[in-house]
N, C-alpha and C. Protein backbone atom coordinates (compact mmCIF):
# COMPACT_ATOMS: atom_id res chain seq x y z
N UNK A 1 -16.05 -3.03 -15.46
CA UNK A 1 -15.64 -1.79 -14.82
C UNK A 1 -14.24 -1.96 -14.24
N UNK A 2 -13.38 -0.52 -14.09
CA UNK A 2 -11.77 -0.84 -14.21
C UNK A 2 -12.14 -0.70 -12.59
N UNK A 3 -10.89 -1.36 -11.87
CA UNK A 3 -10.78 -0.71 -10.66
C UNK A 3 -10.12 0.56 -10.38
N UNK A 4 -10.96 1.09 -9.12
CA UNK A 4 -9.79 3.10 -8.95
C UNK A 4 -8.63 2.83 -8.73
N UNK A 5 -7.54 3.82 -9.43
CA UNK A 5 -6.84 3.87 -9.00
C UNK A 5 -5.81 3.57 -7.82
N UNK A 6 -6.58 4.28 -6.73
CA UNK A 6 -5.92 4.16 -5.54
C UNK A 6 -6.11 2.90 -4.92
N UNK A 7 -7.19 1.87 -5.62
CA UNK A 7 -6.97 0.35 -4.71
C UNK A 7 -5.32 -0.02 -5.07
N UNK A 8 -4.80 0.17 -5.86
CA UNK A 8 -3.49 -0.19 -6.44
C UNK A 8 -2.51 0.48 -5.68
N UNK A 9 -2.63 1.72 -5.05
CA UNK A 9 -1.76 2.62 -4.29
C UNK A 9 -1.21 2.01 -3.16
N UNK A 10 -0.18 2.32 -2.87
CA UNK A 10 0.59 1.50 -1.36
C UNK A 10 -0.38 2.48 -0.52
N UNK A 11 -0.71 1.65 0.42
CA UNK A 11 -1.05 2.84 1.73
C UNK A 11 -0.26 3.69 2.50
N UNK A 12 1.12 2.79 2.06
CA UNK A 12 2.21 4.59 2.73
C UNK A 12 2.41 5.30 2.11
N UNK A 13 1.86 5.64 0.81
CA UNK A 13 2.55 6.32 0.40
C UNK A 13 1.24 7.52 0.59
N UNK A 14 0.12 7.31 1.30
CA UNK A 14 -0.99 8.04 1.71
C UNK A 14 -1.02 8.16 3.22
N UNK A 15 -0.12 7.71 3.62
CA UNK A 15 -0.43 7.58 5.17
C UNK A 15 0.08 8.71 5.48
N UNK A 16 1.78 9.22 4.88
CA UNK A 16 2.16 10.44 5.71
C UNK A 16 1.21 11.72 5.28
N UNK A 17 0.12 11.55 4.15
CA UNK A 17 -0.35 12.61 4.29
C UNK A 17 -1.62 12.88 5.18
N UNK A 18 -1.92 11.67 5.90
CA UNK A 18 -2.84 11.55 7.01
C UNK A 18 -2.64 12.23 7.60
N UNK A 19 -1.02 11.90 8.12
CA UNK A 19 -0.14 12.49 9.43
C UNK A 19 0.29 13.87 9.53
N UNK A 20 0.69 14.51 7.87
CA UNK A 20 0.46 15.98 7.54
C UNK A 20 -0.49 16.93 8.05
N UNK A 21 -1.80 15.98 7.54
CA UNK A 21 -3.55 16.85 7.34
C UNK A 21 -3.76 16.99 9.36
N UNK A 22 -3.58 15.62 9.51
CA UNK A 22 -3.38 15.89 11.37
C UNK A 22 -2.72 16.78 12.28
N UNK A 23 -1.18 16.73 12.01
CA UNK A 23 -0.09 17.52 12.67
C UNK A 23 -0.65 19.02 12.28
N UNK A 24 -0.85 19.06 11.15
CA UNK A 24 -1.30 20.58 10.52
C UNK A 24 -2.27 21.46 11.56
N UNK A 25 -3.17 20.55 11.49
CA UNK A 25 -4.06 20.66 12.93
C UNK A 25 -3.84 20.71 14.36
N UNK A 26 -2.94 20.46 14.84
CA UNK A 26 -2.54 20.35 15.82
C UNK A 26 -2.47 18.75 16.45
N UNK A 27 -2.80 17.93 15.91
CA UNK A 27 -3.09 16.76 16.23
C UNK A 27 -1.88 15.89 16.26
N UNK A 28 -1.91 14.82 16.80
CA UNK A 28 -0.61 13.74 16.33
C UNK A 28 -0.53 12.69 15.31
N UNK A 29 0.52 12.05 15.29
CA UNK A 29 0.57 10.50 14.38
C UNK A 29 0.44 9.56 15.02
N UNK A 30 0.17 9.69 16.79
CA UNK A 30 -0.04 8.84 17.39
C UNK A 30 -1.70 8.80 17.50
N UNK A 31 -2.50 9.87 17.55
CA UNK A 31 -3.99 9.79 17.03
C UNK A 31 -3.97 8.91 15.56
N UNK A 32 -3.69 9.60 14.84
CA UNK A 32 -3.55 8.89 13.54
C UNK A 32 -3.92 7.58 13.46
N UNK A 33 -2.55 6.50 14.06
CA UNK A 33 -2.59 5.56 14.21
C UNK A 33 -3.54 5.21 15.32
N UNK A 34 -4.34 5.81 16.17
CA UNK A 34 -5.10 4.90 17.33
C UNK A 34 -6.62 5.32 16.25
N UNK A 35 -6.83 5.97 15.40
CA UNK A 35 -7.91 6.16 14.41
C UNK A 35 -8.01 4.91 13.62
N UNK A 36 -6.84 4.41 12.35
CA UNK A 36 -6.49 3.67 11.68
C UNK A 36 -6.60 2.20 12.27
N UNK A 37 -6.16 1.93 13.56
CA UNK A 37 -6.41 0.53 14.05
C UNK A 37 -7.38 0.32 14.67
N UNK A 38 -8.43 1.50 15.23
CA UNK A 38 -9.84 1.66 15.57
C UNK A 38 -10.85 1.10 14.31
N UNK A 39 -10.65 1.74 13.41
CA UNK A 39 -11.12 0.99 12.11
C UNK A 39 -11.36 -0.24 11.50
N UNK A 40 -9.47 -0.40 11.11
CA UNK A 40 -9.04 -1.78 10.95
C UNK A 40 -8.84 -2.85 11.88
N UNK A 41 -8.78 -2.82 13.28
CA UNK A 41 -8.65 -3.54 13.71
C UNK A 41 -6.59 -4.44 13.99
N UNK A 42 -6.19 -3.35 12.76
CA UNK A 42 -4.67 -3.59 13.13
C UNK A 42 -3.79 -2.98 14.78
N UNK A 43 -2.98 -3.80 15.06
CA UNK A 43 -2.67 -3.28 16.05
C UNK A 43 -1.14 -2.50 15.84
N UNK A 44 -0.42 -1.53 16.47
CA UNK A 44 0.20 -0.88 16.27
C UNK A 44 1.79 -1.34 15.50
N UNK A 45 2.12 -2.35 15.71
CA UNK A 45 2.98 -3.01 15.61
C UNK A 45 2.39 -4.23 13.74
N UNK A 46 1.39 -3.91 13.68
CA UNK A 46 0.76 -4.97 12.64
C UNK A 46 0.58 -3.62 11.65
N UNK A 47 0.08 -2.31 12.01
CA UNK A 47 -0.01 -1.36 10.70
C UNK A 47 1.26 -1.03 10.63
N UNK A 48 2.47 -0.60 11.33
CA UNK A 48 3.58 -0.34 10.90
C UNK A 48 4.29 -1.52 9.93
N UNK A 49 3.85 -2.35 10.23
CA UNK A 49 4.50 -3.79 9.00
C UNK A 49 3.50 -3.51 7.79
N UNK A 50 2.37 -3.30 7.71
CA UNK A 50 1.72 -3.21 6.43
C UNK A 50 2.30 -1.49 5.90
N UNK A 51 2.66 -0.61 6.59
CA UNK A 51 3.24 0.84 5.58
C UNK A 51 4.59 0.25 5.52
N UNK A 52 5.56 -0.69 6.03
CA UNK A 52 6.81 -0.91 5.79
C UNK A 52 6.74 -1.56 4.34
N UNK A 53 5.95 -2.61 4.45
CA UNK A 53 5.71 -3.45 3.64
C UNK A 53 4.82 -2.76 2.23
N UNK A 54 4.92 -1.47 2.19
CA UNK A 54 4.06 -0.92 1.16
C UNK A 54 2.96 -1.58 0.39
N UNK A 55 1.96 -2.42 1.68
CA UNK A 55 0.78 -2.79 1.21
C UNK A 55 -0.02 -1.84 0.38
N UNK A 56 -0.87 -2.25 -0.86
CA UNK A 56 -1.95 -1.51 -1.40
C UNK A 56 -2.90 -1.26 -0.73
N UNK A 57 -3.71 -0.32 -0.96
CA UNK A 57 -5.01 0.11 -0.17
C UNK A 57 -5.64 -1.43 -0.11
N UNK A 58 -5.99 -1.97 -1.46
CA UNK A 58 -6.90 -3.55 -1.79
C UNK A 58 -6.31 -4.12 -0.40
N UNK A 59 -5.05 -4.80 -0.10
CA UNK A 59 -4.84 -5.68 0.85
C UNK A 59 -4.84 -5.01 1.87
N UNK A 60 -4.51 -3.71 2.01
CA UNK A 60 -4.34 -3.40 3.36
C UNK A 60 -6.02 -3.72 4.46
N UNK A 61 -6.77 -2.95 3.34
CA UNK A 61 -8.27 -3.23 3.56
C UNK A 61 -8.78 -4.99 3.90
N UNK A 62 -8.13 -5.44 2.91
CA UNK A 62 -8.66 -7.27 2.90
C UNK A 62 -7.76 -8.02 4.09
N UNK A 63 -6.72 -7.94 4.32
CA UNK A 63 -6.04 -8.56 5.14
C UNK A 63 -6.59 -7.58 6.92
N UNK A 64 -7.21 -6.49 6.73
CA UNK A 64 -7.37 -6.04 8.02
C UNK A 64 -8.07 -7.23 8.92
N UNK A 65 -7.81 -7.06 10.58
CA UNK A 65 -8.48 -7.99 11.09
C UNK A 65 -9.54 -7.83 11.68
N UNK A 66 -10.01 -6.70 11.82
CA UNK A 66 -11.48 -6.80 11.97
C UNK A 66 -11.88 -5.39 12.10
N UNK A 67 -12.39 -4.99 10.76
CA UNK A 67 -13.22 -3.87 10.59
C UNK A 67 -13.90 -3.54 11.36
N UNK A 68 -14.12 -2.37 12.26
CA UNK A 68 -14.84 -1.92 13.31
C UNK A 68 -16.19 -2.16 13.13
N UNK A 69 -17.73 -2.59 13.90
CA UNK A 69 -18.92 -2.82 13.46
C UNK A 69 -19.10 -1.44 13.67
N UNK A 70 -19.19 -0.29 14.19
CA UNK A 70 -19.41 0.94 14.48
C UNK A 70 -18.85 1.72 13.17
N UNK A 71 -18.21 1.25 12.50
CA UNK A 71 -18.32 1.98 10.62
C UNK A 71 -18.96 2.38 9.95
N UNK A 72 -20.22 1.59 10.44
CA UNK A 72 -21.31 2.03 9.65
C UNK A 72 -22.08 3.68 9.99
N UNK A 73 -21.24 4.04 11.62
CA UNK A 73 -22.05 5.17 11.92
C UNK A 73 -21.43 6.21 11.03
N UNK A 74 -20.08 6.03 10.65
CA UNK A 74 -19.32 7.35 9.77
C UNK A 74 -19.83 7.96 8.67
N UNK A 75 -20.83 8.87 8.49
CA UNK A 75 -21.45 9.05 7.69
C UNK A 75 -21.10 10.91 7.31
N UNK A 76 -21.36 11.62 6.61
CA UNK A 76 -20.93 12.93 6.15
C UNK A 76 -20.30 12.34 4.67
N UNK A 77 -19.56 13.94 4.11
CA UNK A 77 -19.37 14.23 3.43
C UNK A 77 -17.82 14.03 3.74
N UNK A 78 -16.99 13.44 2.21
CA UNK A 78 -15.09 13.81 2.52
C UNK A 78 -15.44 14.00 0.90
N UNK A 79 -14.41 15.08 0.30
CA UNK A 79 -13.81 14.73 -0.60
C UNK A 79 -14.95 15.04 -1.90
N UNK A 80 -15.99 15.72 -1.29
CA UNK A 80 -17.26 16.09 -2.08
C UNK A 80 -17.96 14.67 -2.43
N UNK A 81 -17.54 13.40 -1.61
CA UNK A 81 -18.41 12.56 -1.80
C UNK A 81 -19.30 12.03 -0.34
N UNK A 82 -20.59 11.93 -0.18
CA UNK A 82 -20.95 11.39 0.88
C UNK A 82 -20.79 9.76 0.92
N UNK A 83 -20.37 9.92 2.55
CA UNK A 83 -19.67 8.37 2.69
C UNK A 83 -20.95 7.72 2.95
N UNK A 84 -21.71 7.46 3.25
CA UNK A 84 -22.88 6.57 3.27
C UNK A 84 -23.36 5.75 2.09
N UNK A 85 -23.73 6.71 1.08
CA UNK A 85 -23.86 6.57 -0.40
C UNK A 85 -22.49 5.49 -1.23
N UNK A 86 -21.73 5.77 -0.99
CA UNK A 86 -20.56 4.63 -1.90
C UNK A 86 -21.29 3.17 -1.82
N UNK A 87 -21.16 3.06 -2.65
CA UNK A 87 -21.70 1.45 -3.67
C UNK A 87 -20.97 0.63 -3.17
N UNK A 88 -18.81 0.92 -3.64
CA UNK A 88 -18.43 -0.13 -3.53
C UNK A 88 -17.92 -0.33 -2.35
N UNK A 89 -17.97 -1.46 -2.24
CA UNK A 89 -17.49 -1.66 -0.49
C UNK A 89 -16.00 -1.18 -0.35
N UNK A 90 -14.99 -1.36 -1.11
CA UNK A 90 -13.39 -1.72 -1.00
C UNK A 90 -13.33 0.42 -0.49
N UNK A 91 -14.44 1.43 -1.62
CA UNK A 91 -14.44 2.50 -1.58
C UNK A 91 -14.57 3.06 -0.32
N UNK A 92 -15.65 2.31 0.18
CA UNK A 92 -16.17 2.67 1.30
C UNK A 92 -15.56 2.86 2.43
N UNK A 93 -14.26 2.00 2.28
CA UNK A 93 -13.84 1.66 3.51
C UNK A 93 -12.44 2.58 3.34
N UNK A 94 -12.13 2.91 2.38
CA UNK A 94 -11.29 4.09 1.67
C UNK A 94 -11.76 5.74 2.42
N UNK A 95 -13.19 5.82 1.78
CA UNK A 95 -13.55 6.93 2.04
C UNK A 95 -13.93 7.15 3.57
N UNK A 96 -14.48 6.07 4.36
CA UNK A 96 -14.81 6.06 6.02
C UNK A 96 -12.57 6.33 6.60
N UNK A 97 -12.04 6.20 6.52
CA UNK A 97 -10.73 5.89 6.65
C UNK A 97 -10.66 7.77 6.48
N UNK A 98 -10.89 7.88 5.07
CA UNK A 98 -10.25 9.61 5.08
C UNK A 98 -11.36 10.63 5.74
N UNK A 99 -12.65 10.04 6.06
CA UNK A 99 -13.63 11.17 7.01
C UNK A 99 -13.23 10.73 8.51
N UNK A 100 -12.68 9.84 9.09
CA UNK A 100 -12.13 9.84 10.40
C UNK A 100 -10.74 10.84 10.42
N UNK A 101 -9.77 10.60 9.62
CA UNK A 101 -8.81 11.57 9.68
C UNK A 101 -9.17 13.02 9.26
N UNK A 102 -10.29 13.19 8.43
CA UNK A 102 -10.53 14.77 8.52
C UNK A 102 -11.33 15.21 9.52
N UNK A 103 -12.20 14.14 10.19
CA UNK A 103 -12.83 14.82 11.61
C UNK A 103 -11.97 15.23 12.56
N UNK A 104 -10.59 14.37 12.84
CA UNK A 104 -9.62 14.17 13.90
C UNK A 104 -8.61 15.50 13.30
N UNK A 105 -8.30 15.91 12.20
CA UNK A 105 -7.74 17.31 11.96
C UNK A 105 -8.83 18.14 11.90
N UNK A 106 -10.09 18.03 12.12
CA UNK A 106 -10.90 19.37 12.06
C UNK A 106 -11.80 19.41 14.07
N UNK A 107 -10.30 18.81 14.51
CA UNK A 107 -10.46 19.22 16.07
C UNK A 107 -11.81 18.42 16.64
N UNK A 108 -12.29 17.48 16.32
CA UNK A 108 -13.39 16.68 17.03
C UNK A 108 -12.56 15.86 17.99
N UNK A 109 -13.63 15.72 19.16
CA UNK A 109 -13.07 15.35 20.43
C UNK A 109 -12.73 13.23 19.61
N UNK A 110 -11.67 13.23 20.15
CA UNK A 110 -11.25 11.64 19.96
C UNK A 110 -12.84 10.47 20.16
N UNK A 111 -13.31 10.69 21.25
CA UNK A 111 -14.25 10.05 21.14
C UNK A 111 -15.31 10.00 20.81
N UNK A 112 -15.41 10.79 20.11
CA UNK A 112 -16.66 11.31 18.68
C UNK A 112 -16.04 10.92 17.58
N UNK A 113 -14.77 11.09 17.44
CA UNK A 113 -14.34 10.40 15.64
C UNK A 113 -14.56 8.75 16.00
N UNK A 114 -14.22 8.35 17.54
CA UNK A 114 -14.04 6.80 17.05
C UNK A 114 -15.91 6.37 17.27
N UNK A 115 -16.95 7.14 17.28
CA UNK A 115 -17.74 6.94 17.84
C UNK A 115 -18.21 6.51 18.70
N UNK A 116 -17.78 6.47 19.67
CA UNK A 116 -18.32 5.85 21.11
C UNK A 116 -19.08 6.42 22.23
């Protein structure tokens, strides 16, 4: 089986449309980023070197430093796929990544997207 596409994709070149789908909303890029290192575990100064550095989704994901244990609660629908259901892990963590930024542009209080 081939790998998707988008493991191959830089993550900046997806990030400003995070920051689009957010701002659009009324939201910031400074949510954005406190979403993204809630996740990954990068700290603000460590994800701006991985979008400088036009990491791929694959490393951005593998080199993160510590995947949130509370990931597992992100569950719904993005993208007409439910995130619970994904098989592959690398996906998973793809698709949990774009249902936090569409909860956080569809106006959910900050501490309901990071689950706490």
């Amino acid at each position: 089986m081939t790998a998707h596409r988008i493991f191959a994709m830089p993550f900046a070149s997806v990030y400003p449309a995070y920051v689009n789908k957010a701002e659009r909303k009324g939201r910031t890029k400074a949510e954005v980023d406190r979403v993204i290192c809630w996740l990954t575990g990068y700290d603000q100064p460590s994800l701006e070197r991985q979008i400088d550095q036009k990491t791929d989704f694959q490393s951005f994901f593998a080199h993160a430093p510590a995947f949130h244990p509370n990931s597992s609660l992100i569950t719904g629908v993005v993208c007409g796929v439910r995130v619970e259901s994904v098989e592959d892990p690398l996906m998973k963590k793809v698709r949990q990544l774009d249902k936090l930024v569409d909860e956080l542009a569809k106006g959910k209080p900050m501490h309901k997207v990071l689950r706490q």
